[in-house]
Each structure stands twice: as structure tokens, then as C-alpha cells.
Protein backbone atom coordinates (compact mmCIF):
# COMPACT_ATOMS: atom_id res chain seq x y z
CA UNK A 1 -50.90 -67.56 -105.63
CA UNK A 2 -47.94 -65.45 -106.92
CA UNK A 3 -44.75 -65.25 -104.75
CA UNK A 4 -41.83 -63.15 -105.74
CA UNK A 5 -38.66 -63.38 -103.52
CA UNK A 6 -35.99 -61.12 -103.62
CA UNK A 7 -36.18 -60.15 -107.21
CA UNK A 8 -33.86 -57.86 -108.63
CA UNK A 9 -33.24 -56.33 -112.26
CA UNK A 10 -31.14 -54.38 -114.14
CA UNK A 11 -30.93 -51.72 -116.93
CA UNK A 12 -27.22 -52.26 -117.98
CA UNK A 13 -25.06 -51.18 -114.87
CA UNK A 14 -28.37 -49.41 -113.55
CA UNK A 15 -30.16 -51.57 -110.47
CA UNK A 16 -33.73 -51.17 -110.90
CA UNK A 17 -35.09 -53.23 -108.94
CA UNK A 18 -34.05 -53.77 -105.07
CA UNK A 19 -34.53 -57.38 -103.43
CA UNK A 20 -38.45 -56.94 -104.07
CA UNK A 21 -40.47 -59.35 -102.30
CA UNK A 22 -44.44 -59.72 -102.73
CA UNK A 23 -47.17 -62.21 -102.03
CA UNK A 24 -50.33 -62.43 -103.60
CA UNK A 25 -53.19 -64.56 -101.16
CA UNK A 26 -55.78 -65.74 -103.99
CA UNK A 27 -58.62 -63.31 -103.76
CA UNK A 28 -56.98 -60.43 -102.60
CA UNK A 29 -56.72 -57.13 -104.51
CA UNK A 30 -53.39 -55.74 -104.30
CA UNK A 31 -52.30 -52.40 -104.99
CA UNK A 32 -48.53 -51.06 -105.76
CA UNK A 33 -48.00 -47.90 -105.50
CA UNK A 34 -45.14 -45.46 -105.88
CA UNK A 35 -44.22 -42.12 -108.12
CA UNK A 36 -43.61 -42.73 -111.58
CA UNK A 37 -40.37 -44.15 -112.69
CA UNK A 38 -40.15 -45.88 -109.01
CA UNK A 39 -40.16 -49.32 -111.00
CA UNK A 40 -43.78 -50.19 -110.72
CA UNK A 41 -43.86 -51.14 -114.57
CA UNK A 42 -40.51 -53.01 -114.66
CA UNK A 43 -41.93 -55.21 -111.97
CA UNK A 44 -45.02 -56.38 -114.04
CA UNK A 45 -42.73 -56.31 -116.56
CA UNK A 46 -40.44 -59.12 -114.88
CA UNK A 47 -43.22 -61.25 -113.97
CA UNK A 48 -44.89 -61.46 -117.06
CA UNK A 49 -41.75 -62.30 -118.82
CA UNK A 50 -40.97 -59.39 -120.61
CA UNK A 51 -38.35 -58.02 -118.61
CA UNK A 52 -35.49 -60.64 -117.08
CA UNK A 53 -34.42 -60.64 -113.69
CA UNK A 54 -30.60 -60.27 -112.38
CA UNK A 55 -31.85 -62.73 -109.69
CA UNK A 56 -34.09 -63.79 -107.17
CA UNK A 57 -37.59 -66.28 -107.41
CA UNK A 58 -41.03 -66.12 -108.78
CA UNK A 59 -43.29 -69.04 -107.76
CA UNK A 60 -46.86 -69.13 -109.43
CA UNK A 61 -49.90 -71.36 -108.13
CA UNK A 62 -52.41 -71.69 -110.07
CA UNK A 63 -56.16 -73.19 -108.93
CA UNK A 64 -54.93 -76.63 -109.34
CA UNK A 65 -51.77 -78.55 -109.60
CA UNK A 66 -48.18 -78.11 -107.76
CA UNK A 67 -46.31 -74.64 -107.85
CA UNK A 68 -44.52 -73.57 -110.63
CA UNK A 69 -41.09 -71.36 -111.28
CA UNK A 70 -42.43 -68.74 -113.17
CA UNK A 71 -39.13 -68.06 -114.45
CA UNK A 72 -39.09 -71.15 -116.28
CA UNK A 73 -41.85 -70.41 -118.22
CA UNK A 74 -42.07 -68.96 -121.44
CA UNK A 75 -43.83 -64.96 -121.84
CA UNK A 76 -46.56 -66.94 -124.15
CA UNK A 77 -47.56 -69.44 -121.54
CA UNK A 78 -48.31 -67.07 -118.49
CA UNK A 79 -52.05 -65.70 -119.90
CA UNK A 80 -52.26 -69.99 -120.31
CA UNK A 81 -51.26 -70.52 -116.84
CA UNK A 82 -53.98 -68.07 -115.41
CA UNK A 83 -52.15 -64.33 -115.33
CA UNK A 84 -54.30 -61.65 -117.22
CA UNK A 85 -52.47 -58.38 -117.83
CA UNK A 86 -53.75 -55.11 -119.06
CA UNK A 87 -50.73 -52.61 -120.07
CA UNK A 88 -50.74 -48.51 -119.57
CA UNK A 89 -52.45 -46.67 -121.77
CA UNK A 90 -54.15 -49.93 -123.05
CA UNK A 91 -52.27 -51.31 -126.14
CA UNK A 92 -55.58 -52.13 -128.41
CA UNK A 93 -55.02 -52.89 -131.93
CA UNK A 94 -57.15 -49.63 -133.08
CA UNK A 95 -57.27 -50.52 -136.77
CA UNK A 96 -59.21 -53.83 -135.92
CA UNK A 97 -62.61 -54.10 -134.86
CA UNK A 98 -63.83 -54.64 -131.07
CA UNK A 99 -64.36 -58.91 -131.95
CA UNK A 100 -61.21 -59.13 -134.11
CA UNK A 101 -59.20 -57.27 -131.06
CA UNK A 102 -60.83 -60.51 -128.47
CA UNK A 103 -59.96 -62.88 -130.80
CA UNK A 104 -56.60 -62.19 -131.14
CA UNK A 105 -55.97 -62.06 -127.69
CA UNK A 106 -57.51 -65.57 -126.83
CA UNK A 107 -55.90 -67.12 -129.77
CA UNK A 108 -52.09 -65.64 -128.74
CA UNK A 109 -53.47 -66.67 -125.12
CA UNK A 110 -54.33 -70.28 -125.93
CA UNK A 111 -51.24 -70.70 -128.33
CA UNK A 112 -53.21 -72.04 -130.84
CA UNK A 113 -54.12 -70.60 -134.60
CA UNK A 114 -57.79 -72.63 -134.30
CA UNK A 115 -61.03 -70.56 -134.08
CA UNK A 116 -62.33 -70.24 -130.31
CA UNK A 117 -65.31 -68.89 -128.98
CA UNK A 118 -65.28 -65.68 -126.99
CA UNK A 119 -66.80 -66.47 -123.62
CA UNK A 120 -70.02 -65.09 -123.24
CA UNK A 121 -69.27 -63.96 -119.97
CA UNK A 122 -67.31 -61.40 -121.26
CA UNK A 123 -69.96 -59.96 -123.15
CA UNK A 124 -71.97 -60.39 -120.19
CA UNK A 125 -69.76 -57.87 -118.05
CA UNK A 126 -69.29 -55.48 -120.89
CA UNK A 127 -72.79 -55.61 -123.01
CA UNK A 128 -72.13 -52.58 -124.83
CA UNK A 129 -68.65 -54.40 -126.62
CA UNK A 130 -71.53 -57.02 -128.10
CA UNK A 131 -73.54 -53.84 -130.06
CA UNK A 132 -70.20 -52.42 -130.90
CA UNK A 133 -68.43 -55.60 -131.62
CA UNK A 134 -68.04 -54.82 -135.42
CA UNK A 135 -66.53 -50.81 -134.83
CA UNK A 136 -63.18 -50.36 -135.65
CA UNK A 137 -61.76 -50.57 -131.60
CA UNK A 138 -60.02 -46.88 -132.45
CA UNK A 139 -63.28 -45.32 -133.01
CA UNK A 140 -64.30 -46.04 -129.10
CA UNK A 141 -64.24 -43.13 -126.34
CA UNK A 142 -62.14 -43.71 -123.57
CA UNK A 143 -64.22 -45.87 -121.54
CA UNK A 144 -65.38 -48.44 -124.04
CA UNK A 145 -61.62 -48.62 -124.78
CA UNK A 146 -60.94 -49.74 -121.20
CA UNK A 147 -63.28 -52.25 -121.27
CA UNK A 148 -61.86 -53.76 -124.56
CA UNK A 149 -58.88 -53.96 -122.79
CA UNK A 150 -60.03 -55.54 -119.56
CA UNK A 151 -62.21 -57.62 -121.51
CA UNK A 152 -59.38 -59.27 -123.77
CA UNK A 153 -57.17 -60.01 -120.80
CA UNK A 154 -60.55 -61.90 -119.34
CA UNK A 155 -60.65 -63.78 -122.78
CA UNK A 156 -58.87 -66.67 -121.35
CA UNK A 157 -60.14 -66.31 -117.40
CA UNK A 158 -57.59 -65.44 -116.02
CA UNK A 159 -57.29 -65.91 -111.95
CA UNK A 160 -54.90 -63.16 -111.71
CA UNK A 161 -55.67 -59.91 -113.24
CA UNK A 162 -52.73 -57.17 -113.76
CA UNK A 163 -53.56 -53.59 -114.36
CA UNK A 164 -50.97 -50.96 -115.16
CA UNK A 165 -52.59 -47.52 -114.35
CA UNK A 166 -56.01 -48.72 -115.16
CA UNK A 167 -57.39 -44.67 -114.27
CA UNK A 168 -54.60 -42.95 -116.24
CA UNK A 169 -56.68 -40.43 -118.11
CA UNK A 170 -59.93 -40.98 -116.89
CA UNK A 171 -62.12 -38.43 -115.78
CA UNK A 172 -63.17 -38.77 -111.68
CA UNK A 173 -66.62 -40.29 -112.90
CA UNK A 174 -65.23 -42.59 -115.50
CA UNK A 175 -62.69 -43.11 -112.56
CA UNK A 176 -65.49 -44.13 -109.96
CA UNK A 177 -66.73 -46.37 -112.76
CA UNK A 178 -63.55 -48.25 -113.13
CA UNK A 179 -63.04 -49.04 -109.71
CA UNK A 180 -66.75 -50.19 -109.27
CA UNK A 181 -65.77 -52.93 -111.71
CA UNK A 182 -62.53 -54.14 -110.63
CA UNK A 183 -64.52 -54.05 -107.24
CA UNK A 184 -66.94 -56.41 -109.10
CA UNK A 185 -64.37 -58.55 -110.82
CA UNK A 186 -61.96 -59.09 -107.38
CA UNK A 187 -65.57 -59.44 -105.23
CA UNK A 188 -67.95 -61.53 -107.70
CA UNK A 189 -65.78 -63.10 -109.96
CA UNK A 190 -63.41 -64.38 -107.61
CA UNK A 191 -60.21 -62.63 -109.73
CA UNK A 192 -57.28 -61.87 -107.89
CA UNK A 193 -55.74 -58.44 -108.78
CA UNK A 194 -52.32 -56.41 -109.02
CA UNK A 195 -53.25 -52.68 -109.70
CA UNK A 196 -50.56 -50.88 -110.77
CA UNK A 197 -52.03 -46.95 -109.66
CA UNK A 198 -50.26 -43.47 -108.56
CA UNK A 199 -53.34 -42.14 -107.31
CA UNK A 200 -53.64 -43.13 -104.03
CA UNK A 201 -57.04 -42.32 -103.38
CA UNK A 202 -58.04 -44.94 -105.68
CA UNK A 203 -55.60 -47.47 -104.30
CA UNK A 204 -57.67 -46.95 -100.97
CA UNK A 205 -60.83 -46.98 -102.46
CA UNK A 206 -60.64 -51.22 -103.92
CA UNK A 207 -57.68 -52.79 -102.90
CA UNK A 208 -56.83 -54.60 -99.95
CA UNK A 209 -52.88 -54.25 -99.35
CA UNK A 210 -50.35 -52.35 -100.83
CA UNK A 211 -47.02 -52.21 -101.57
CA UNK A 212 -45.38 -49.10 -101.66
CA UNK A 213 -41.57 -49.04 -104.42
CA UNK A 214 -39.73 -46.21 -104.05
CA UNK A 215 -36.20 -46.37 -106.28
CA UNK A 216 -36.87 -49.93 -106.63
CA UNK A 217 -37.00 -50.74 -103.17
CA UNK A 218 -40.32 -52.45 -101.68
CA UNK A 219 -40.05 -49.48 -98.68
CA UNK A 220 -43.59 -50.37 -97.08
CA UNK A 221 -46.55 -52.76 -97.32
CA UNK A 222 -49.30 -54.18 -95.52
CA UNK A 223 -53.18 -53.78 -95.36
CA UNK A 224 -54.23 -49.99 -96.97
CA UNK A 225 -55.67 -49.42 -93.53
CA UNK A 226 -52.02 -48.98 -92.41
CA UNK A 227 -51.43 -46.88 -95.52
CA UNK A 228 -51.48 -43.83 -93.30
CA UNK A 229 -50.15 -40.18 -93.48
CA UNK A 230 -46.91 -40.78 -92.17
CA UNK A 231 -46.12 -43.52 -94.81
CA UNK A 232 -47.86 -41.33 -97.33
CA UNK A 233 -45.80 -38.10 -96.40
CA UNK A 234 -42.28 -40.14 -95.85
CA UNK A 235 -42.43 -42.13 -99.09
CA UNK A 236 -44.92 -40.25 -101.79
CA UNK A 237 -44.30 -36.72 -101.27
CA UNK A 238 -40.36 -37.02 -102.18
């Protein structure tokens, strides 16, 4: 689905990121791990456009049709192309109301200034945004904020979901809650996801493999069964 191959990036004369190399299998939930400031970010960052890379490939395929250079296409075309992203600490427009908020984002998605319909399958995951879809989005506790945010990267239906420290914040129950819905959406809804996460309990809890940056380096990965203490202690407690 997504294939990065030795990617690398700079901040000025500062290498960020090391030769990273990652494949995504469609289906798979993926976590990346690593202490913060270990380039976790900049690598979403990179692959949703927003960030250029020194050098190195990115090679997307989507559900249908031939694989594409993801470097050749433009940061408003990737949600079109099938790559949901959800940023840290959320980014929801809190001055706008909960429907306002989807609209925006599947508009900017589709490229296109034309009314659309939000799905109602988004409503369907997240009833409680349909009863609230007039509030002012800022108004929301935490959790209802989350799901604003999942929901308008799920706008467009995405096949590959990124989320950038989906827990940061969140209480242990709101916590549990989270992961029993990207457990849903990777399970039932077929998404494939990149969870960006330092807590490593949760990365062991829903995903499937890991990859493990440290300094920008890709220093481990594999199934999170092999995520064990020795990787844990060698990498994460430095």
C-alpha cells in the first residue's frame, strides 16, 4: 500500500531523518514508536507532503490502478488518493460548528468548492457528532473532540488512516475507548493504519508491527510480538 525507501530529510544542515524504510501491507495496523523528538512527526510529515525529503522514494497504491510516486503528488491530492491523517493534539477549527468542521474537510479533500454530502457512515460510527452537529466544535470535551477529528479525516474514506498521538491527553478509560475504535476501524472497516504513539502499552494493545525511530534512524521493526524487553530497554529507555 505505502512504501517508503530510504527516505531522508533535513532541517537546514541538521539530518533528521536516517535512510528510513517502511512498508505498509493493506490491512495492517502499524505502529511507530520512539521518544519524542525521535522524528516520528517529521515522517508523517514527509509523506503527507508537508515536509520535503533530501532524498529517497515513496510509492503509494491505492485499491485500484498502478502505483504512484507519492512525491509527485501535490499535499492537496493525498486525502484524494486515499491517505486520511489526523494531526497531534487534533487541529479542529473550534470556532465552527461540529458539521461546518466535516464539511470543510471533505470539500479541501475533494478539491472542489461544490456542496457534498457527509457520508452517513460517519455519523454512523460517531452518533453522538449527529445530536451535536450544530455546537460550536470548541465547546466539546476531549473525547467528542477526537472523534471530530477522526471523523473528518474519514470524510473522504480514506484506506489509509494516519494518527499522530491519537491518546495524548486522554485519560486510561477514554484511552481504552480510543483504541477499541481504531481496533474497529483497522478490523471492520477494512482501514489500514499508521499510529503515531509513545505509549507503548497502547502500541501493543491494536497494532500489528512496529517500527521503532530513534534519532531518525528506523533502529527496529517487525511484528509487536517481537517488541520485547530487550528492544524496549536498548532503544526507549535512553
Amino acid at each position: 500500500m505505502l512504501s517508503l525507501r530510504s527516505v531522508n530529510q533535513f532541517y537546514g544542515q541538521n539530518h533528521i531523518l536516517w535512510d528510513v524504510d517502511l512498508e505498509l501491507e493493506p490491512g495492517t495496523c502499524t505502529g511507530i514508536i520512539g521518544q519524542q523528538g525521535m522524528g516520528k512527526t517529521t515522517l508523517v510529515n514527509c509523506i503527507m507532503g508537508h515536509l520535503p525529503i533530501k532524498s529517497g522514494s515513496m510509492t503509494w497504491q491505492g485499491t485500484s490502478g498502478p502505483p504512484q510516486d507519492l512525491l509527485l503528488q501535490p499535499v492537496e491530492t493525498r486525502a484524494a488518493l486515499g491517505i486520511g491523517y489526523v494531526p497531534q493534539r487534533r487541529h479542529i477549527f473550534s470556532q465552527m460548528s461540529v458539521e461546518d468542521n466535516l464539511q470543510i474537510a471533505l470539500l479541501a479533500g475533494a478539491g472542489t468548492s461544490s456542496h457534498r454530502a457527509i457520508p452517513k457512515s460517519v455519523f454512523d460510527l460517531f452518533p453522538a457528532l449527529w445530536s451535536l452537529r450544530h455546537q460550536r466544535s470548541g465547546e466539546l470535551p476531549i473525547d467528542q473532540q477526537q472523534q471530530l477529528a477522526l471523523a473528518r479525516a474519514l470524510v473522504l474514506q480514506p484506506s489509509l488512516l494516519i494518527l499522530d498521538e491519537p491518546t495524548e491527553g486522554m485519560s486510561p478509560w477514554l484511552e481504552e475507548e480510543m483504541g477499541n475504535m481504531i481496533h474497529r476501524l483497522n478490523h471492520d472497516f477494512g482501514i489500514t493504519i499508521l499510529l503515531l504513539e509513545q505509549r507503548l502499552s497502547f502500541i501493543r494493545r491494536v497494532a500489528d508491527c512496529f517500527l521503532l525511530l530513534h534519532r531518525g534512524r528506523n533502529v527496529a521493526q517487525g511484528k509487536v510480538a517481537q517488541l520485547d524487553d530487550r528492544v524496549v530497554n536498548t532503544w526507549l529507555a535512553v
